[in-house]
PDB file of N, CA and C in Angstrom:
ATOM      1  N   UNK A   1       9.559   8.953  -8.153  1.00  0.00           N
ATOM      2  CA  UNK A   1       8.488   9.390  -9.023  1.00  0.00           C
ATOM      3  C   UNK A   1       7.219   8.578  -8.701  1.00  0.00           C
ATOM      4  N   UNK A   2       6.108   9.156  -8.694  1.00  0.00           N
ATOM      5  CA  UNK A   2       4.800   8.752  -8.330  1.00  0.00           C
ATOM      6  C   UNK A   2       4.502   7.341  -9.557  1.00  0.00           C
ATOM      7  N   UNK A   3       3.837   6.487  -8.698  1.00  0.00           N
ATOM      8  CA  UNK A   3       2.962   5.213  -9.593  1.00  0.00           C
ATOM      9  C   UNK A   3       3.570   4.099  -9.161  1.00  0.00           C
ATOM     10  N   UNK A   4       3.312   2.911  -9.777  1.00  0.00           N
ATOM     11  CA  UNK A   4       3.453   1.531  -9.459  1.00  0.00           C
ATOM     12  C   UNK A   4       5.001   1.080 -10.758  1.00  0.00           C
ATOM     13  N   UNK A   5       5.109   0.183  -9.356  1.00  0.00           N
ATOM     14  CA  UNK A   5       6.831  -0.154 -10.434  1.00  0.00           C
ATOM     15  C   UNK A   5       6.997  -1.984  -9.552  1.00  0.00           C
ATOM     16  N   UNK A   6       7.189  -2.767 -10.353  1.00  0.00           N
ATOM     17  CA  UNK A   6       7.719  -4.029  -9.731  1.00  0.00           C
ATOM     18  C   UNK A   6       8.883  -4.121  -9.191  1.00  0.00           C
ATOM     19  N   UNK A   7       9.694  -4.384  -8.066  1.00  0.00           N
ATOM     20  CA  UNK A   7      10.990  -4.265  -7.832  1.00  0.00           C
ATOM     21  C   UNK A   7      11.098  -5.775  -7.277  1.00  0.00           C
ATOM     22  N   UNK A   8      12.482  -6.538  -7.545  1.00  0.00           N
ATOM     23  CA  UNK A   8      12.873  -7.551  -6.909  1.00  0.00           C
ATOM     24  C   UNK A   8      14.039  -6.884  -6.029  1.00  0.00           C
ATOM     25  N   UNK A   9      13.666  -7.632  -4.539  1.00  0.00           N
ATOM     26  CA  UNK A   9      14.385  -7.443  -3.560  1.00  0.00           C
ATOM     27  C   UNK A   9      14.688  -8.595  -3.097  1.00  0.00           C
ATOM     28  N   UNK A  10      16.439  -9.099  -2.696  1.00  0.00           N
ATOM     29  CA  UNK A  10      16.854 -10.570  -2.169  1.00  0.00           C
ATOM     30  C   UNK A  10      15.781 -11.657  -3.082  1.00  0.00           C
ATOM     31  N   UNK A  11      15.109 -11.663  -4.147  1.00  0.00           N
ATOM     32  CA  UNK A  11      14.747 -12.816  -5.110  1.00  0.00           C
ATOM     33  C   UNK A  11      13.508 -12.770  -4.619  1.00  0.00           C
ATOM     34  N   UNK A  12      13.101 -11.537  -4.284  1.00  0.00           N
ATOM     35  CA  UNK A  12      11.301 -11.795  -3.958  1.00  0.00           C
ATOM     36  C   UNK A  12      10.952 -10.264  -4.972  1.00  0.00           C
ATOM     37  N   UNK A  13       9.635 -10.373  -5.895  1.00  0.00           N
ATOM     38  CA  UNK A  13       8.841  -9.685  -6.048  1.00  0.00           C
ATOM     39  C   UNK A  13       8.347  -8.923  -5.641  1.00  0.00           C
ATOM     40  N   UNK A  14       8.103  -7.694  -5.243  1.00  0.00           N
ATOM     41  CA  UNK A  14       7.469  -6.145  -4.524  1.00  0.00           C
ATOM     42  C   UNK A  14       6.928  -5.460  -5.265  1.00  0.00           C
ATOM     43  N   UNK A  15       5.635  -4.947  -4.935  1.00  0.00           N
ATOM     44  CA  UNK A  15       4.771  -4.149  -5.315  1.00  0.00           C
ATOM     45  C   UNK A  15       5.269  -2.902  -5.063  1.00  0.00           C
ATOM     46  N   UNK A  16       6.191  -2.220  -5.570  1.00  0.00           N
ATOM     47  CA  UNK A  16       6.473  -0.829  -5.235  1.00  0.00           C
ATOM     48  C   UNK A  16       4.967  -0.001  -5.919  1.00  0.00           C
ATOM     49  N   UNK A  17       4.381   0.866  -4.358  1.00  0.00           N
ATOM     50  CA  UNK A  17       3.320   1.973  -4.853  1.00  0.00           C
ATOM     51  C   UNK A  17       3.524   3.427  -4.132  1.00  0.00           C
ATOM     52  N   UNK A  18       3.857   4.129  -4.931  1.00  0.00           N
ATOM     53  CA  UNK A  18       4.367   5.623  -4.716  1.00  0.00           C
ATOM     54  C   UNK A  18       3.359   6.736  -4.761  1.00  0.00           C
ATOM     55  N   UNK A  19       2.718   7.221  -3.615  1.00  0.00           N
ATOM     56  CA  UNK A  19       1.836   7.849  -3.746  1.00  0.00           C
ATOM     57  C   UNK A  19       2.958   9.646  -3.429  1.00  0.00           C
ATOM     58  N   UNK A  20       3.691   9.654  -3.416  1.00  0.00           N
ATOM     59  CA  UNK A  20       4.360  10.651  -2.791  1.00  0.00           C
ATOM     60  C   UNK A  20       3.871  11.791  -3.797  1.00  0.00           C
ATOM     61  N   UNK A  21       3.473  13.088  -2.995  1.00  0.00           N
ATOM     62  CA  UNK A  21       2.700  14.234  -3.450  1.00  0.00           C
ATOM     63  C   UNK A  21       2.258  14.178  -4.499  1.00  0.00           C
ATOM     64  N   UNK A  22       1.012  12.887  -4.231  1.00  0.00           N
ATOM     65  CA  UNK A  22       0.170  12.635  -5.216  1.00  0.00           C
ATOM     66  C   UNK A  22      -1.660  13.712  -4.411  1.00  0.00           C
ATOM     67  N   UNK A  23      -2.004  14.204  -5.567  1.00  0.00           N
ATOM     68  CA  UNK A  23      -3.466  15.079  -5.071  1.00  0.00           C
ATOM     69  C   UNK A  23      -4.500  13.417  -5.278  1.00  0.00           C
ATOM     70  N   UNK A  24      -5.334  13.285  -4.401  1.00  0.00           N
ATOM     71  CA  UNK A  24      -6.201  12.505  -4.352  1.00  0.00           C
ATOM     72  C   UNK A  24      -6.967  11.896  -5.348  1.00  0.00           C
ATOM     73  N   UNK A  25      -6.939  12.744  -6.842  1.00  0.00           N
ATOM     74  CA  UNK A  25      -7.508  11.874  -7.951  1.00  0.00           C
ATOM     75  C   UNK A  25      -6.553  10.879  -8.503  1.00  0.00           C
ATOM     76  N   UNK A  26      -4.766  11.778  -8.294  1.00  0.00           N
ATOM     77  CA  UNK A  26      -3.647  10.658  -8.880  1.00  0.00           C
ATOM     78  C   UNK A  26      -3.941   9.551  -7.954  1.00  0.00           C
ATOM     79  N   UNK A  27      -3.776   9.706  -6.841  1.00  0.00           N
ATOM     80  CA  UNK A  27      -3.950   8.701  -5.945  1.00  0.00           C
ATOM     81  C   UNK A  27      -4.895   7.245  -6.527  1.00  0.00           C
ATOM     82  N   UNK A  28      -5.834   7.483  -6.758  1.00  0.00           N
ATOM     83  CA  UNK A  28      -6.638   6.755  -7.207  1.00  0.00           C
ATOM     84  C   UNK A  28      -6.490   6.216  -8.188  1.00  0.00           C
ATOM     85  N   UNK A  29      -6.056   6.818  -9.479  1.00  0.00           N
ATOM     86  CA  UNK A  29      -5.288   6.488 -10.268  1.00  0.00           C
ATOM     87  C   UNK A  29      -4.512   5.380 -10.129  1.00  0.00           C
ATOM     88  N   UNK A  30      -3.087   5.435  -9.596  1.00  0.00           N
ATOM     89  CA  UNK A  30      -2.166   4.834  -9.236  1.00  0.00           C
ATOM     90  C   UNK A  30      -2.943   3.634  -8.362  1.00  0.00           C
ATOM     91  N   UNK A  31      -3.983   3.700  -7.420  1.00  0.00           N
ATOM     92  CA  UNK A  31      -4.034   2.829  -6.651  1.00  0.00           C
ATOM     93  C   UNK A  31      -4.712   1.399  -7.520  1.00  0.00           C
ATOM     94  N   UNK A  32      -5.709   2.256  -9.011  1.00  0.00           N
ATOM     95  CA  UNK A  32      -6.051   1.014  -9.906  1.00  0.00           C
ATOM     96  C   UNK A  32      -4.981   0.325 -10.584  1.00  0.00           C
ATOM     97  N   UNK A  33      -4.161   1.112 -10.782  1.00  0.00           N
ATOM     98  CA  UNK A  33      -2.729   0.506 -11.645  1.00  0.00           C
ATOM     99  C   UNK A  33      -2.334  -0.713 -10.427  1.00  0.00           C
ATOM    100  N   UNK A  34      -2.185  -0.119  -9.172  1.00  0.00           N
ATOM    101  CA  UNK A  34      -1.610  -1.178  -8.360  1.00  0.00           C
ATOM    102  C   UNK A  34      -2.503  -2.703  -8.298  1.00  0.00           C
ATOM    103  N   UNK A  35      -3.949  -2.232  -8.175  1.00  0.00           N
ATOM    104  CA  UNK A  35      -5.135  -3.420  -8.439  1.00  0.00           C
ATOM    105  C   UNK A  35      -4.737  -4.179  -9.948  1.00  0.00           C
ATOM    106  N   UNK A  36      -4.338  -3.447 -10.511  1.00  0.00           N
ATOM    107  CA  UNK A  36      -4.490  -4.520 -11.739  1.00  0.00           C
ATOM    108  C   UNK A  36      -3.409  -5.191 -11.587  1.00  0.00           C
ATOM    109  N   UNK A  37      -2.291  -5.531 -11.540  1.00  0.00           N
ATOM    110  CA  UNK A  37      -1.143  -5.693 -10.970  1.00  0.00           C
ATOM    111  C   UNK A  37      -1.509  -6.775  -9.958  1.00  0.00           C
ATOM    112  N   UNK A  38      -1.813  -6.602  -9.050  1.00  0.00           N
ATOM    113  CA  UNK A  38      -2.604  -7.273  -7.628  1.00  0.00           C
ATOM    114  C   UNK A  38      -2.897  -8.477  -8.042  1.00  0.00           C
ATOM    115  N   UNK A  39      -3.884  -8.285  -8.987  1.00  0.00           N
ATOM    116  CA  UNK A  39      -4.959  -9.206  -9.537  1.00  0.00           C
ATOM    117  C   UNK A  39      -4.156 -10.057 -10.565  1.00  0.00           C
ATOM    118  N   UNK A  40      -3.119 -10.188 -11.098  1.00  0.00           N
ATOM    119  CA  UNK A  40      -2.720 -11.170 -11.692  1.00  0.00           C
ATOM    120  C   UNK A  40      -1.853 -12.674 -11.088  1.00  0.00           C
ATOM    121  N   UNK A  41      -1.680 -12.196  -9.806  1.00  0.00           N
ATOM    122  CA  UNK A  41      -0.291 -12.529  -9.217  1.00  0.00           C
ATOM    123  C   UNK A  41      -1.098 -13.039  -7.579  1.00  0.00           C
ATOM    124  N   UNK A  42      -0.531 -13.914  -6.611  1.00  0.00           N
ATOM    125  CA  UNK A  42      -1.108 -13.837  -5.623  1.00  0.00           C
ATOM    126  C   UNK A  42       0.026 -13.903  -4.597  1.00  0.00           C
ATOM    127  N   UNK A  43       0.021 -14.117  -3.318  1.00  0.00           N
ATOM    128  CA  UNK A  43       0.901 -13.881  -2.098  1.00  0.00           C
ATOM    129  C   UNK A  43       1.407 -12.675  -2.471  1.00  0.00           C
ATOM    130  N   UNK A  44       0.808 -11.427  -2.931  1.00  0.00           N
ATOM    131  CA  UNK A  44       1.838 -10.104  -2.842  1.00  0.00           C
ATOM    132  C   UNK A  44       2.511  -9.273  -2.225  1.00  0.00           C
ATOM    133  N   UNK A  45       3.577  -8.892  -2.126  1.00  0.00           N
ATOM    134  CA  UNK A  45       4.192  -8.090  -1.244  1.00  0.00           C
ATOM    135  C   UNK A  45       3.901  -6.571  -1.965  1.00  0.00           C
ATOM    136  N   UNK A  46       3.555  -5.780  -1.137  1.00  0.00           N
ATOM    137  CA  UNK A  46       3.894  -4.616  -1.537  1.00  0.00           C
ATOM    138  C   UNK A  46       4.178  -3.624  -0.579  1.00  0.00           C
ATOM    139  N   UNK A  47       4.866  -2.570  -0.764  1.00  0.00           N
ATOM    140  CA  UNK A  47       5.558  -1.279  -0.182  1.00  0.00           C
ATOM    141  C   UNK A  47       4.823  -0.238  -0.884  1.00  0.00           C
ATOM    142  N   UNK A  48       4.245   0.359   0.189  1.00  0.00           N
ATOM    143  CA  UNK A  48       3.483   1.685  -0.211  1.00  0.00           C
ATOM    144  C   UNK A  48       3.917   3.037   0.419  1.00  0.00           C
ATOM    145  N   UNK A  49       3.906   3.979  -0.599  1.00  0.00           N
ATOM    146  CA  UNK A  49       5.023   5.364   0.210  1.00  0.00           C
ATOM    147  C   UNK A  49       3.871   6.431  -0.015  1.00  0.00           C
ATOM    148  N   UNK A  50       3.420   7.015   1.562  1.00  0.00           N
ATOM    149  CA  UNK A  50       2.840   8.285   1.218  1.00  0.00           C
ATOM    150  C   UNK A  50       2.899   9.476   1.549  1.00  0.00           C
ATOM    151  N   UNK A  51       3.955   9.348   1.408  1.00  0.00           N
ATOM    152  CA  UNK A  51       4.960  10.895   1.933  1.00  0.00           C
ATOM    153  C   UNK A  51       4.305  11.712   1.356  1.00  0.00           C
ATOM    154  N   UNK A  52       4.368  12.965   1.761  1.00  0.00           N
ATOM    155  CA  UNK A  52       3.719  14.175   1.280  1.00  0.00           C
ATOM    156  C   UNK A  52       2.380  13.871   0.665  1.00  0.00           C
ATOM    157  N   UNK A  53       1.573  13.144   1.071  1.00  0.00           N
ATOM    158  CA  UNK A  53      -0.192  13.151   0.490  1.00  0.00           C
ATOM    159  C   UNK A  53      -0.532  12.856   1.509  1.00  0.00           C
ATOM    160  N   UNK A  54      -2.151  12.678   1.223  1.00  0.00           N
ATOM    161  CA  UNK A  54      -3.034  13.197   1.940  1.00  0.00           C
ATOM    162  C   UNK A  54      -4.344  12.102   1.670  1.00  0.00           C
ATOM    163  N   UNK A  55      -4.563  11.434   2.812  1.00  0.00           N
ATOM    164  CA  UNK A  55      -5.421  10.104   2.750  1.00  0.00           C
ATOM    165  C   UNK A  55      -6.702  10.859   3.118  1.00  0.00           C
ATOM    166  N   UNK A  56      -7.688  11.255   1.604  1.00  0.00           N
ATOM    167  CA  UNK A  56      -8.771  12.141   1.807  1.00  0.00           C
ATOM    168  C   UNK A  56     -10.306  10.869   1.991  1.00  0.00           C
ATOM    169  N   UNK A  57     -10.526  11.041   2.501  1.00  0.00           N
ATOM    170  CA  UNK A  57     -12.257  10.553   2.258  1.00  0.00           C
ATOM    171  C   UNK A  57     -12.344   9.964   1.052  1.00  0.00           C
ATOM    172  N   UNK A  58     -12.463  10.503   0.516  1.00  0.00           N
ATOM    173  CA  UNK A  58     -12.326  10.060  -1.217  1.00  0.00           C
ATOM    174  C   UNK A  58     -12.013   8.966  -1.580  1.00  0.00           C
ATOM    175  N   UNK A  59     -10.546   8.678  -1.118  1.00  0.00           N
ATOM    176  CA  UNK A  59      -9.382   8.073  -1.603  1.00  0.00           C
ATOM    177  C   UNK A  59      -9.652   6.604  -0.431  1.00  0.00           C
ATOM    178  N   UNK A  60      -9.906   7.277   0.902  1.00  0.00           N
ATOM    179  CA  UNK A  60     -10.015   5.804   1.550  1.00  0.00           C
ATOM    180  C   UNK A  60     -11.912   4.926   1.075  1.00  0.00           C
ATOM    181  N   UNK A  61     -12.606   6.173   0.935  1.00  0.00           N
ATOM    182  CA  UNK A  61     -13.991   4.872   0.318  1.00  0.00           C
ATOM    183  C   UNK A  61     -13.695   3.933  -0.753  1.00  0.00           C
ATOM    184  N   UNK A  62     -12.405   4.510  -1.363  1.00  0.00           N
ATOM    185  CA  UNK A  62     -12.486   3.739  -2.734  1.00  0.00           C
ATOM    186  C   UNK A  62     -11.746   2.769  -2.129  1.00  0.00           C
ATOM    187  N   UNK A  63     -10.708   2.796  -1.732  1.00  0.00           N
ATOM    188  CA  UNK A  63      -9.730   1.668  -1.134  1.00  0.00           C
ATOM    189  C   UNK A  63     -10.139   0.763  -0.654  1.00  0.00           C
ATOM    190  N   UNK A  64     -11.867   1.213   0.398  1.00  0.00           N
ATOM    191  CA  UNK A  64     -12.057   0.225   1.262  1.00  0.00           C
ATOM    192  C   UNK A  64     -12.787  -0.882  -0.043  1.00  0.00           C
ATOM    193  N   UNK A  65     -13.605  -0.081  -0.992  1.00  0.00           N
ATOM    194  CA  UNK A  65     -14.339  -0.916  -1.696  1.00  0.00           C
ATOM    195  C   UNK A  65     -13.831  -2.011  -2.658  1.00  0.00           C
ATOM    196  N   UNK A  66     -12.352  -1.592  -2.661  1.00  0.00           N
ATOM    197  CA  UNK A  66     -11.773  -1.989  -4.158  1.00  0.00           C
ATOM    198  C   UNK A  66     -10.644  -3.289  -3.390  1.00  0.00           C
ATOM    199  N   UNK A  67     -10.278  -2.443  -2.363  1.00  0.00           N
ATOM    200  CA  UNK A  67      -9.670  -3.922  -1.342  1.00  0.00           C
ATOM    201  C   UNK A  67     -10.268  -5.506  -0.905  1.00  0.00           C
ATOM    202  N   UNK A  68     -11.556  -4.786  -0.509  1.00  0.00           N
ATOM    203  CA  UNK A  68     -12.278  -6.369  -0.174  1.00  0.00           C
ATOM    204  C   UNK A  68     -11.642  -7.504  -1.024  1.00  0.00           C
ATOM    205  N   UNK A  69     -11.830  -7.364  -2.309  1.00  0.00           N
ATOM    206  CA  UNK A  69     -11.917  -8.737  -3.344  1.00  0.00           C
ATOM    207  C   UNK A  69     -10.143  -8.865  -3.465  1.00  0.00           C
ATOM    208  N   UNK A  70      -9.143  -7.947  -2.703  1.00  0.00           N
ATOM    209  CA  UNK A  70      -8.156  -8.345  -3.498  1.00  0.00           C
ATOM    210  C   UNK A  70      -7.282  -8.773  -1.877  1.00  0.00           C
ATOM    211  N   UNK A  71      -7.697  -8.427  -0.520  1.00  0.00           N
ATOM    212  CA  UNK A  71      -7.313  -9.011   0.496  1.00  0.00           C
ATOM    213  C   UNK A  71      -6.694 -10.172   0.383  1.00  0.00           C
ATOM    214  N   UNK A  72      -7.291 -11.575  -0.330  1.00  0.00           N
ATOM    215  CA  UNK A  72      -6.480 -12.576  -0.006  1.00  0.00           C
ATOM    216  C   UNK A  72      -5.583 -12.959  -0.775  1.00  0.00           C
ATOM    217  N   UNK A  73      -5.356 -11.789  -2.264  1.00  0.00           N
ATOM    218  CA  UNK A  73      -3.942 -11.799  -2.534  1.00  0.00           C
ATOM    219  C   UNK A  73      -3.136 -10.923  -2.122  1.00  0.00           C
ATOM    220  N   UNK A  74      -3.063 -10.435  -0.742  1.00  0.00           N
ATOM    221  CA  UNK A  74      -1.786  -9.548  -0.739  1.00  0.00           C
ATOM    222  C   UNK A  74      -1.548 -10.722   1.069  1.00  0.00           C
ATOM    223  N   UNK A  75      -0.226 -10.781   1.022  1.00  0.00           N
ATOM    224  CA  UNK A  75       0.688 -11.698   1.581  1.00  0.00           C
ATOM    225  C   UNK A  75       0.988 -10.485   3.314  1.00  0.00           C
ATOM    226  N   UNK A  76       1.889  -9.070   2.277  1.00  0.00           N
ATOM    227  CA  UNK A  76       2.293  -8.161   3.532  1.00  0.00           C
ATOM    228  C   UNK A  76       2.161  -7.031   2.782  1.00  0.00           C
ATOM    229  N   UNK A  77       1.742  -6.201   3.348  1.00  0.00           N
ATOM    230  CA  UNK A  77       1.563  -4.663   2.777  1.00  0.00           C
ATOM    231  C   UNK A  77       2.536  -3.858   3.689  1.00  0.00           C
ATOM    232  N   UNK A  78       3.667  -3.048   3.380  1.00  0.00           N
ATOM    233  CA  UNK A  78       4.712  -2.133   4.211  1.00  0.00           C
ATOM    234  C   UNK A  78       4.044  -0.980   3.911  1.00  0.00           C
ATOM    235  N   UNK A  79       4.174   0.066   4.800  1.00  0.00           N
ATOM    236  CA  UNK A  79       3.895   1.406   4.310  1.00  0.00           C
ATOM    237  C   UNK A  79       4.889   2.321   4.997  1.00  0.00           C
ATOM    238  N   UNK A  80       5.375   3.315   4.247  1.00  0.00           N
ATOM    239  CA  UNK A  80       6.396   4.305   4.780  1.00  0.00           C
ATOM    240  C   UNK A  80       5.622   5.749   4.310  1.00  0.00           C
ATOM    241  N   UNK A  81       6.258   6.270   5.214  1.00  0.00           N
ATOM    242  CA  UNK A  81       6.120   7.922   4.737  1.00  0.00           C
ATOM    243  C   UNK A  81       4.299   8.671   5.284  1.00  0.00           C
ATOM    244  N   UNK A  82       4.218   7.831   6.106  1.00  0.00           N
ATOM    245  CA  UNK A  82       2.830   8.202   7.101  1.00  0.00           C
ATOM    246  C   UNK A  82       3.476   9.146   8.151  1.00  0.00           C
ATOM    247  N   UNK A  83       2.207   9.574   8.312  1.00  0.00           N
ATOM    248  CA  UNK A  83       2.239  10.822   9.411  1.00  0.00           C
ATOM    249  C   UNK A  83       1.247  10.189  10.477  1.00  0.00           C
ATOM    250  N   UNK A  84       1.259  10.726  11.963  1.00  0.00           N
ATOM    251  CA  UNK A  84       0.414  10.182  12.922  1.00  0.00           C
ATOM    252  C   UNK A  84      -0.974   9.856  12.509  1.00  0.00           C
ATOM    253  N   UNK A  85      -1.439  11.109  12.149  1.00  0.00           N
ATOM    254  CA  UNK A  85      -2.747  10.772  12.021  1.00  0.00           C
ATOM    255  C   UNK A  85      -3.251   9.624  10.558  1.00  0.00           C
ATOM    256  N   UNK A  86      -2.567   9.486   9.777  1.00  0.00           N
ATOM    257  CA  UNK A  86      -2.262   8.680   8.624  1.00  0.00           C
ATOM    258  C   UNK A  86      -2.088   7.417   9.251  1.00  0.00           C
ATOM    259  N   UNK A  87      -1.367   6.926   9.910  1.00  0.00           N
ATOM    260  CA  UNK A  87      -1.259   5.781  11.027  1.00  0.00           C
ATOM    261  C   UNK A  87      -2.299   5.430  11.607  1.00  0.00           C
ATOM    262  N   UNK A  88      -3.423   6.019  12.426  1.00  0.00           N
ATOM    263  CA  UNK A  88      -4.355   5.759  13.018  1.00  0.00           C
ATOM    264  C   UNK A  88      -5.391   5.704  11.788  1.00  0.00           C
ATOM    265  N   UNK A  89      -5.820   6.148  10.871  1.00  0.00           N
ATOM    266  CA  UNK A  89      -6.450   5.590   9.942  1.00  0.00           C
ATOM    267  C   UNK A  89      -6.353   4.424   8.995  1.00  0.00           C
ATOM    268  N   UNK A  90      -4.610   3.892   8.970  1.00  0.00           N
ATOM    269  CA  UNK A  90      -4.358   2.393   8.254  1.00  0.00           C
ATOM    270  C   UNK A  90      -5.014   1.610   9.366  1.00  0.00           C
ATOM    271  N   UNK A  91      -4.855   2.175  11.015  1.00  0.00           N
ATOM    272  CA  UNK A  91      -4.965   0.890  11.762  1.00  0.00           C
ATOM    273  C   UNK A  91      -6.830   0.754  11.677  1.00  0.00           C
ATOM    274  N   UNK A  92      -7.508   1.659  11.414  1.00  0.00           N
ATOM    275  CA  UNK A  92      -9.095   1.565  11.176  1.00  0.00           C
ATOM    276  C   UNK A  92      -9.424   0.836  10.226  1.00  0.00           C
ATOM    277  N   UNK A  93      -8.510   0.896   8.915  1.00  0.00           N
ATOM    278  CA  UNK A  93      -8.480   0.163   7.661  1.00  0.00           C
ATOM    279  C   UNK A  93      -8.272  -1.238   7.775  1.00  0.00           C
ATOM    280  N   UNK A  94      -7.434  -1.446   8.277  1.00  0.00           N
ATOM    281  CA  UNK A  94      -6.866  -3.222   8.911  1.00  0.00           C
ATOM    282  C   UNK A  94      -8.223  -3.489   9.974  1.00  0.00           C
ATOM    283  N   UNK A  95      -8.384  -2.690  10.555  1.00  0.00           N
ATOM    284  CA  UNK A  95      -9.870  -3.329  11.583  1.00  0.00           C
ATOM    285  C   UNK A  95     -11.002  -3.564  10.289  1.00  0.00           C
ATOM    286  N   UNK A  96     -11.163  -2.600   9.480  1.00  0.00           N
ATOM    287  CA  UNK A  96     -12.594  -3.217   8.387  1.00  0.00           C
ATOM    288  C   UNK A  96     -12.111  -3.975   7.468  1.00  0.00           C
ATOM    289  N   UNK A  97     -10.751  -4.329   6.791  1.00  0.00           N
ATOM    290  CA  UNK A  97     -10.437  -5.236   5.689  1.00  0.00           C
ATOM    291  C   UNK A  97     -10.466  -6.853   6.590  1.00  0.00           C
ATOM    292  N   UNK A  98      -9.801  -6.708   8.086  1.00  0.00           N
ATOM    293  CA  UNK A  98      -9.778  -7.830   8.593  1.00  0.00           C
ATOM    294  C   UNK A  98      -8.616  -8.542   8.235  1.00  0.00           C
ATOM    295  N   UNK A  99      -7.406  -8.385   7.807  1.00  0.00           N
ATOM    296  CA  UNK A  99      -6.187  -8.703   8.007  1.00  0.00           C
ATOM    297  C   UNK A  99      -5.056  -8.005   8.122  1.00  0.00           C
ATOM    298  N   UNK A 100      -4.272  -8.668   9.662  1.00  0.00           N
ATOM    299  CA  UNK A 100      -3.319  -8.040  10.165  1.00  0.00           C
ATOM    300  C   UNK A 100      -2.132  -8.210   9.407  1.00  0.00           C
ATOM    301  N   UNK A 101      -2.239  -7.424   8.187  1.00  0.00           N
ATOM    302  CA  UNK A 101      -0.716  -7.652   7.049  1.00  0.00           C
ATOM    303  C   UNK A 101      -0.061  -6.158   6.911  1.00  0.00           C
ATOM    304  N   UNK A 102      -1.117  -4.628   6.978  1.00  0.00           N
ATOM    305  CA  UNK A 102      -0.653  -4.190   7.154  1.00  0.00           C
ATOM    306  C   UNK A 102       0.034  -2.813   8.292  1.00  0.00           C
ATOM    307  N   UNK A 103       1.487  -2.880   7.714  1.00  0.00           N
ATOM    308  CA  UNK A 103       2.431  -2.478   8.744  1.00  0.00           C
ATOM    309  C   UNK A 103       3.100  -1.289   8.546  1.00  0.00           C
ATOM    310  N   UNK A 104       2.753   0.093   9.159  1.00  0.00           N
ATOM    311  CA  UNK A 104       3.602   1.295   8.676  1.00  0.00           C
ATOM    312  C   UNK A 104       5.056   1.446   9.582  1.00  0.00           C
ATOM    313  N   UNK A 105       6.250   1.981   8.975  1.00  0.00           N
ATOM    314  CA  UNK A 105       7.164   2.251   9.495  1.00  0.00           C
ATOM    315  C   UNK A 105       7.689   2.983   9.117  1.00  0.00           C
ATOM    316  N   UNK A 106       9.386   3.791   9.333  1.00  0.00           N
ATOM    317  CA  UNK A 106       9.687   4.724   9.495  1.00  0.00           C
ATOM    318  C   UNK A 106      10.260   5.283   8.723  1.00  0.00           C
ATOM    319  N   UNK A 107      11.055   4.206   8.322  1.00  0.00           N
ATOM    320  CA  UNK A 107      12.361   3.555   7.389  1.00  0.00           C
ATOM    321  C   UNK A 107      12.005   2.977   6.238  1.00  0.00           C
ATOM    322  N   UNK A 108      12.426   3.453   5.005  1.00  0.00           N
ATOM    323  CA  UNK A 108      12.037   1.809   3.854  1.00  0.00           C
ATOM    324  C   UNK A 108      12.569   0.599   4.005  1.00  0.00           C
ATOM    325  N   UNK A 109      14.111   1.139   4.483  1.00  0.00           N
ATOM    326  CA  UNK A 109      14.457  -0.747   4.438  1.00  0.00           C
ATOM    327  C   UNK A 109      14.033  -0.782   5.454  1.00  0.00           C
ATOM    328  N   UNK A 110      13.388  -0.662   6.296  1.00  0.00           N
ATOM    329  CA  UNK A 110      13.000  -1.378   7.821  1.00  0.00           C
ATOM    330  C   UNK A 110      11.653  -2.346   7.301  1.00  0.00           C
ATOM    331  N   UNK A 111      11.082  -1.391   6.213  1.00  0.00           N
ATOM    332  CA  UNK A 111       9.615  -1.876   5.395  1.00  0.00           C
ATOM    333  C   UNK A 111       9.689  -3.076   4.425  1.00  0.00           C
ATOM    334  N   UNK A 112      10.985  -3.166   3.521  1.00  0.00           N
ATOM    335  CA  UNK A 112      11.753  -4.097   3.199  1.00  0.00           C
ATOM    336  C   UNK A 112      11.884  -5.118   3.785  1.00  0.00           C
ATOM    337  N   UNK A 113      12.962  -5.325   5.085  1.00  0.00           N
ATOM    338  CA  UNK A 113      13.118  -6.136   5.928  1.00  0.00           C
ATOM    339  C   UNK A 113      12.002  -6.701   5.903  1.00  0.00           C
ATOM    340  N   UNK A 114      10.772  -6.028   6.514  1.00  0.00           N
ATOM    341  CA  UNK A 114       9.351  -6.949   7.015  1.00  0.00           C
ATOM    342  C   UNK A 114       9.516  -7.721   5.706  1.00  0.00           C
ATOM    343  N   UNK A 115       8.863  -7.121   4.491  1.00  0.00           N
ATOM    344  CA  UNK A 115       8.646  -7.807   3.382  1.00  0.00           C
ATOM    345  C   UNK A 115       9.687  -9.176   2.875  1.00  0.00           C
ATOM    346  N   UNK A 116      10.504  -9.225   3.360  1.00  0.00           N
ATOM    347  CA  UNK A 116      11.491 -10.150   2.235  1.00  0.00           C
ATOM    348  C   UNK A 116      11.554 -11.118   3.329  1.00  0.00           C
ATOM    349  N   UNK A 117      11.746 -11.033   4.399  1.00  0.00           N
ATOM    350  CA  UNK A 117      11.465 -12.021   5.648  1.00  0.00           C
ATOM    351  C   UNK A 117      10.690 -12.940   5.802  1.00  0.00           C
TER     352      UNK A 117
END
């Protein structure tokens, strides 16, 4: 189910964020829930799923703007459920935020693994 959920995995904390066939305003939505969240806590791990959506214009201006200030609390960012071209736009995103934390893959626990490691 779509939105933000805390999960402990092996005794570490995770940002579970579920964008899965979310339309671009939920998206946004969900992505402030995940900021507030963000912002209390620092070294964060989180796992982000965006299976079935759609990384619109929209959705990445806000990300880029709303990320800056929260970059040096997130530790590793996983992402699953990308599509090619979804991939080549996280890696544009990591070139303007300026840290190499995040990592899309194929698998969740493969996304896991990174994280709890």
């Amino acid at each position: 189910m779509p939105g933000v959920e805390l999960i402990q995995i092996s005794g570490k904390e995770i940002i579970s964020i579920d964008y899965t066939g979310c339309k671009p305003a939920q998206m946004i939505t969900i992505f402030n829930q995940a900021k507030e969240i963000v912002l209390t806590k620092s070294d964060c791990l989180l796992l982000t799923n965006f299976e079935g959506s759609y990384i619109t214009p929209a959705f990445m201006r806000h990300a880029e703007r709303e990320m800056l200030p929260l970059r040096h609390l997130i530790k590793k960012n996983s992402f699953i459920g990308m599509t090619l071209p979804q991939r080549m736009i996280l890696k544009g995103f990591q070139l303007f935020i300026g840290k190499d934390v995040y990592v899309a893959f194929d698998k969740r626990q493969e996304a896991i693994d990174y994280l709890v490691r």
